[in-house]
Protein backbone atom coordinates (compact mmCIF):
# COMPACT_ATOMS: atom_id res chain seq x y z
CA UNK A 1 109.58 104.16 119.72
CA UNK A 2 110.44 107.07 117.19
CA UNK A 3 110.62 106.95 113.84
CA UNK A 4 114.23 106.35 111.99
CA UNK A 5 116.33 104.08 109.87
CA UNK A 6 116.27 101.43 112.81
CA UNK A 7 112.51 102.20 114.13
CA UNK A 8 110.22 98.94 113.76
CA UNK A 9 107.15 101.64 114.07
CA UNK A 10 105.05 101.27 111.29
CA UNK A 11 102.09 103.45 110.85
CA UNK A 12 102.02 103.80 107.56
CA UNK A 13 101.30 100.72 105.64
CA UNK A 14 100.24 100.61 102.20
CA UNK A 15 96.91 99.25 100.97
CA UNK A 16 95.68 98.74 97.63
CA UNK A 17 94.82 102.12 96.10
CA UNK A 18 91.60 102.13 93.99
CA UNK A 19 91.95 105.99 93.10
CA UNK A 20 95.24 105.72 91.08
CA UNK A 21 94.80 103.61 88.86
CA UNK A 22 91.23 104.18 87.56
CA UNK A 23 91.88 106.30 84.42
CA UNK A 24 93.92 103.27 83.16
CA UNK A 25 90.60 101.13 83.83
CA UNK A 26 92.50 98.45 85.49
CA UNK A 27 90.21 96.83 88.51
CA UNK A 28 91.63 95.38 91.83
CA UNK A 29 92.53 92.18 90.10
CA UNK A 30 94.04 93.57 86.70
CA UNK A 31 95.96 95.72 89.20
CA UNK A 32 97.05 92.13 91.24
CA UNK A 33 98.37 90.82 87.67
CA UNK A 34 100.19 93.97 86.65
CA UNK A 35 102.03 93.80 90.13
CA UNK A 36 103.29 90.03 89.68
CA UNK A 37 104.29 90.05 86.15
CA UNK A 38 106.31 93.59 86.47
CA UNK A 39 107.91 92.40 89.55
CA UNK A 40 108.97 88.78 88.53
CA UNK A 41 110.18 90.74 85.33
CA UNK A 42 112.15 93.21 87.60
CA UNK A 43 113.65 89.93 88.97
CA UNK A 44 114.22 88.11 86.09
CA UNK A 45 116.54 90.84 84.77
CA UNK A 46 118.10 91.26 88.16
CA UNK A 47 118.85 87.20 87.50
CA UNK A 48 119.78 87.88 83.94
CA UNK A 49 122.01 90.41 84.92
CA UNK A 50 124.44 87.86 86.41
CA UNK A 51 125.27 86.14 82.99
CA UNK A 52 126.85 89.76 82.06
CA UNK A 53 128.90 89.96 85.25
CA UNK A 54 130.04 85.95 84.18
CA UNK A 55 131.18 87.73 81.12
CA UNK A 56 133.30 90.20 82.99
CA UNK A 57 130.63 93.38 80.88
CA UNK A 58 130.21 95.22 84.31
CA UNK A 59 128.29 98.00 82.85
CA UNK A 60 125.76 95.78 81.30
CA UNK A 61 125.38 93.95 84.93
CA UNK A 62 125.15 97.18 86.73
CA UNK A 63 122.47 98.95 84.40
CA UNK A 64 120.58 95.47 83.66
CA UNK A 65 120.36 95.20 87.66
CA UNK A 66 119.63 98.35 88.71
CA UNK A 67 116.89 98.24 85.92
CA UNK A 68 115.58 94.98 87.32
CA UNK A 69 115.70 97.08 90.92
CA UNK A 70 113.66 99.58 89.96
CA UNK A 71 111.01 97.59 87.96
CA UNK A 72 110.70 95.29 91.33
CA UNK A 73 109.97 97.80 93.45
CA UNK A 74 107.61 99.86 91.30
CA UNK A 75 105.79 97.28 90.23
CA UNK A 76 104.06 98.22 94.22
CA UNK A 77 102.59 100.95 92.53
CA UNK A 78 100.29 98.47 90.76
CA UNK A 79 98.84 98.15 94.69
CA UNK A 80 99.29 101.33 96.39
CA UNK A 81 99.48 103.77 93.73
CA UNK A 82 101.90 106.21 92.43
CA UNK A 83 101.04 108.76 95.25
CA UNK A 84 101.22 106.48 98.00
CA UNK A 85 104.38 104.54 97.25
CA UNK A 86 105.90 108.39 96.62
CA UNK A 87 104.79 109.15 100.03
CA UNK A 88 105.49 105.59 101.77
CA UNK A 89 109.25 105.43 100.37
CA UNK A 90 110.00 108.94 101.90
CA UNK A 91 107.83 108.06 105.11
CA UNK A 92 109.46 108.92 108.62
CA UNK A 93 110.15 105.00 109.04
CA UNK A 94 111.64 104.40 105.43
CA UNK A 95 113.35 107.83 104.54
CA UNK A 96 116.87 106.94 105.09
CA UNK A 97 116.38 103.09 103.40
CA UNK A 98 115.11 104.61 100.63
CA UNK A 99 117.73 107.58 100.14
CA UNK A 100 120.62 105.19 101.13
CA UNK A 101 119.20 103.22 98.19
CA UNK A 102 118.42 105.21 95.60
CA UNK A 103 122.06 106.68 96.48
CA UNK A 104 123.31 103.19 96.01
CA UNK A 105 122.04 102.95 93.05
CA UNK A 106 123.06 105.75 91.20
CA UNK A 107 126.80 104.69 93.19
CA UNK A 108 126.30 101.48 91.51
CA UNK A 109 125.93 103.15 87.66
CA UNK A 110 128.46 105.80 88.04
CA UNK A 111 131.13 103.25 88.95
CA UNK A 112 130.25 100.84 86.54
CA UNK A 113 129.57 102.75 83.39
CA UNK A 114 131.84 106.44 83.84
CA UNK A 115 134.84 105.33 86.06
CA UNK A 116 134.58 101.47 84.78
CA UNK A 117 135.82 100.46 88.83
CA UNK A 118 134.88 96.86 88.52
CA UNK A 119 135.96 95.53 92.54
CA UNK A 120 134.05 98.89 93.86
CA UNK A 121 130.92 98.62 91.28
CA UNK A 122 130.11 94.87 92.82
CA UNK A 123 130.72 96.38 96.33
CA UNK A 124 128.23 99.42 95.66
CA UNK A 125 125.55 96.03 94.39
CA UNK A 126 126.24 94.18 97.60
CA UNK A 127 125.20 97.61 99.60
CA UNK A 128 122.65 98.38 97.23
CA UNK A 129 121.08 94.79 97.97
CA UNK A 130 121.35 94.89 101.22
CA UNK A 131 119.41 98.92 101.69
CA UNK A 132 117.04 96.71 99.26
CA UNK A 133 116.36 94.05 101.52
CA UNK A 134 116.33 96.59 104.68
CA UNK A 135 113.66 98.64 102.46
CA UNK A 136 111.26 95.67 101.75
CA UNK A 137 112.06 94.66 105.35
CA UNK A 138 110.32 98.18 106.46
CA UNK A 139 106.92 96.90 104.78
CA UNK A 140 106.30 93.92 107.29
CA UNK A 141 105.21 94.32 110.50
CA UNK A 142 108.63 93.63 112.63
CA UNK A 143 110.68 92.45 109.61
CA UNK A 144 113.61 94.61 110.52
CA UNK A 145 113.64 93.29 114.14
CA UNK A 146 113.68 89.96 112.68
CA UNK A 147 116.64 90.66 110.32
CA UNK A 148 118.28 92.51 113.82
CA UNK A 149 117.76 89.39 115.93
CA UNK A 150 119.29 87.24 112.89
CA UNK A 151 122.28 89.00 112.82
CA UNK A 152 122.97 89.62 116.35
CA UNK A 153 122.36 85.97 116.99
CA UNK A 154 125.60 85.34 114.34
CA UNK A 155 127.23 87.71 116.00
CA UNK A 156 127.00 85.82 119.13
CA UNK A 157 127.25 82.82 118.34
CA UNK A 158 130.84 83.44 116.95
């Protein structure tokens, strides 16, 4: 199967990376701790992001989420290393996810804090979670063909 924005061929799959981080002294379990506390505080202010779109302050919800984005996902370098995530986000398999992403993202600010386009800025988020999902989806084995299956199945079934 070749490689692509729909290819379930994964050949590149991250590992913990000792190399990385040993001028910061961190060991494999320092490393394991650093991971879950950045990303459950990349997800907390994703989450905390929502009170500002309650209050109608879209440029607060679109920087505090994309923040919140970006602390989630490299909070992986804690694992694989600055390197490796570099060269595993712009793999063959993940190039597109990624690009559409970070795209989406910058989408997302631009609308929200320069052109102030409130409908279109929690559009761009819905996209941008979505390439998000599709990205992480990219790291397990067969986890787009499962979210392909799931949606063709509602399709289906309609």
């Amino acid at each position: 199967m070749a490689f692509g924005f729909f290819s379930a061929v994964y050949d590149d799959q991250g590992t913990m990376d000792d190399g990385t981080w040993k001028f910061c002294g961190l060991d494999r379990m320092q490393r394991l701790y650093a991971f879950g506390a950045c990303f459950v505080v990349g997800m907390f202010i994703s989450i905390l992001s929502t009170l500002f779109l309650l209050s109608a302050n879209v440029p607060g919800f679109a920087i505090l989420y994309s923040i919140g984005n970006l602390l989630s996902i490299m909070s992986l370098t804690f694992i694989v290393g600055i390197p490796k995530l570099i060269k595993t986000m712009f793999a063959p398999v993940r190039f597109w996810a990624t690009t559409v992403y970070l795209v989406l993202l910058v989408l997302t600010l631009v609308l929200s804090i320069w052109l102030k386009i409130f409908v279109l800025s929690l559009v761009m988020v819905i996209i941008q979670f979505c390439a998000m999902v599709w990205y992480a989806a990219s790291y397990i084995p067969y986890g787009r063909e499962l979210i392909r299956r799931f949606f063709g199945s509602c399709i289906t079934s309609i």
